[in-house]
Protein backbone atom coordinates (compact mmCIF):
# COMPACT_ATOMS: atom_id res chain seq x y z
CA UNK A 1 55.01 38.29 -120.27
CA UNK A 2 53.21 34.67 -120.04
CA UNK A 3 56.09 32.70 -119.62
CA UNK A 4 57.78 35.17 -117.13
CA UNK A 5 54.90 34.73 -115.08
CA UNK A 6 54.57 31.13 -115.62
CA UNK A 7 57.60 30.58 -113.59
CA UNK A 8 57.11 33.14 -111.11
CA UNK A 9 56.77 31.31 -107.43
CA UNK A 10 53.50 33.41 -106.37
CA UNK A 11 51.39 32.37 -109.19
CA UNK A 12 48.88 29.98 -107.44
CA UNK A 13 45.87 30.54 -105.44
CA UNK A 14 45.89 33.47 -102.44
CA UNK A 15 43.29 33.18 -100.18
CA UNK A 16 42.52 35.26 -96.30
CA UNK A 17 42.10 33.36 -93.19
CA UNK A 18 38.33 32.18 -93.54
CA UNK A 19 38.32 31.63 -97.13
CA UNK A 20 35.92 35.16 -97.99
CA UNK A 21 38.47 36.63 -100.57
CA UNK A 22 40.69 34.54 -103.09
CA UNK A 23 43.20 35.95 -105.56
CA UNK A 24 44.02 33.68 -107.89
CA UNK A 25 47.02 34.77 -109.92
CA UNK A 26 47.09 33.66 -113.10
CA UNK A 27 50.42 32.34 -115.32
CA UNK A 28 49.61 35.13 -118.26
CA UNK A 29 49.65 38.04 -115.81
CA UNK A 30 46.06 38.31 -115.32
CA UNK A 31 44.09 37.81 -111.58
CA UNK A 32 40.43 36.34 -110.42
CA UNK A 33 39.43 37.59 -107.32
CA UNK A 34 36.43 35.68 -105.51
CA UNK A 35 34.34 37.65 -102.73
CA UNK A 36 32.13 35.21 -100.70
CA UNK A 37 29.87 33.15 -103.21
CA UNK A 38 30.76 35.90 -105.62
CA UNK A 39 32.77 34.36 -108.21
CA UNK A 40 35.30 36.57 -110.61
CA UNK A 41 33.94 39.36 -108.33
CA UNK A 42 36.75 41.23 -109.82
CA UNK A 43 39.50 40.34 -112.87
CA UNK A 44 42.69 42.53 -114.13
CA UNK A 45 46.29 42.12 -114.69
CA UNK A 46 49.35 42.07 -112.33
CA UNK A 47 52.86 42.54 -112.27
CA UNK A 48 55.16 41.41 -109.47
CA UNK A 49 58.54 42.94 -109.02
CA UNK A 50 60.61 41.35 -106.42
CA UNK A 51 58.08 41.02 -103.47
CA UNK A 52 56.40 43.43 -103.85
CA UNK A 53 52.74 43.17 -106.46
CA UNK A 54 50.71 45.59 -108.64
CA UNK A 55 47.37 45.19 -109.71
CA UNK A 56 44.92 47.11 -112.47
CA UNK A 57 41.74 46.02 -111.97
CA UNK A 58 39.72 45.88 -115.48
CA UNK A 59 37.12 48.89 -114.21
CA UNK A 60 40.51 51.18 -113.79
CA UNK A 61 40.84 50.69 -109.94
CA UNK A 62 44.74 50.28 -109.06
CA UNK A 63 45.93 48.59 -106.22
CA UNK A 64 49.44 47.13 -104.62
CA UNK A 65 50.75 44.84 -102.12
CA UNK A 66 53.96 42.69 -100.81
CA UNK A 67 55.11 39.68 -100.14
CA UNK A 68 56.36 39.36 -96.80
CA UNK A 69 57.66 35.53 -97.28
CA UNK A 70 56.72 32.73 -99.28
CA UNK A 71 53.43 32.08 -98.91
CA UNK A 72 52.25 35.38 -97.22
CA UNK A 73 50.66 38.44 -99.09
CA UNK A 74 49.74 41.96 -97.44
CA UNK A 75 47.28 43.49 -99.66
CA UNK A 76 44.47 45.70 -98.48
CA UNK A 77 44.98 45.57 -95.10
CA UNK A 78 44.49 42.00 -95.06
CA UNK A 79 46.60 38.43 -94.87
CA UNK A 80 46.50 36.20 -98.45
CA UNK A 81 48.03 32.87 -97.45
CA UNK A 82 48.91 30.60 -100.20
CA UNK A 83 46.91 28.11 -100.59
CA UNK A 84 48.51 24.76 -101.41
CA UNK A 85 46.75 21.75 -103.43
CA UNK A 86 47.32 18.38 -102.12
């Protein structure tokens, strides 16, 4: 699974307008969500099929979302924008 996701185009940092959450999705299928100045606020595994993305939190919670282009993730009912490293 680790070098599938590797070379998957959404691994990278997702983050909402204002910075409050980030998703950070990992190259070995695992996530780090941020909340605020709450760091690894919540951690699990993911799987992305085509656009659309599955999550499993590590406390059992499940939760999905999609890719509407490139560097745009619904999730929620909120906007993850990818967030690009210069």
């Amino acid at each position: 699974m680790e070098k599938e996701m590797t070379r998957h185009s959404y691994v990278g940092m997702w983050v909402t307008d204002g910075g409050h959450i980030r998703h950070e999705l990992l190259p070995n299928g695992r996530y780090d969500e941020a909340r605020g100045t709450r760091e690894s606020a919540y951690q699990g595994r993911y799987e992305i099929k085509g656009n659309h993305i599955d999550y499993w939190d590590d406390t059992g919670f499940t939760a999905d979302g999609k890719f509407v282009d490139e560097n745009t993730l619904h999730h929620g009912g909120m906007i993850f924008r990818r967030q690009t490293v210069f």
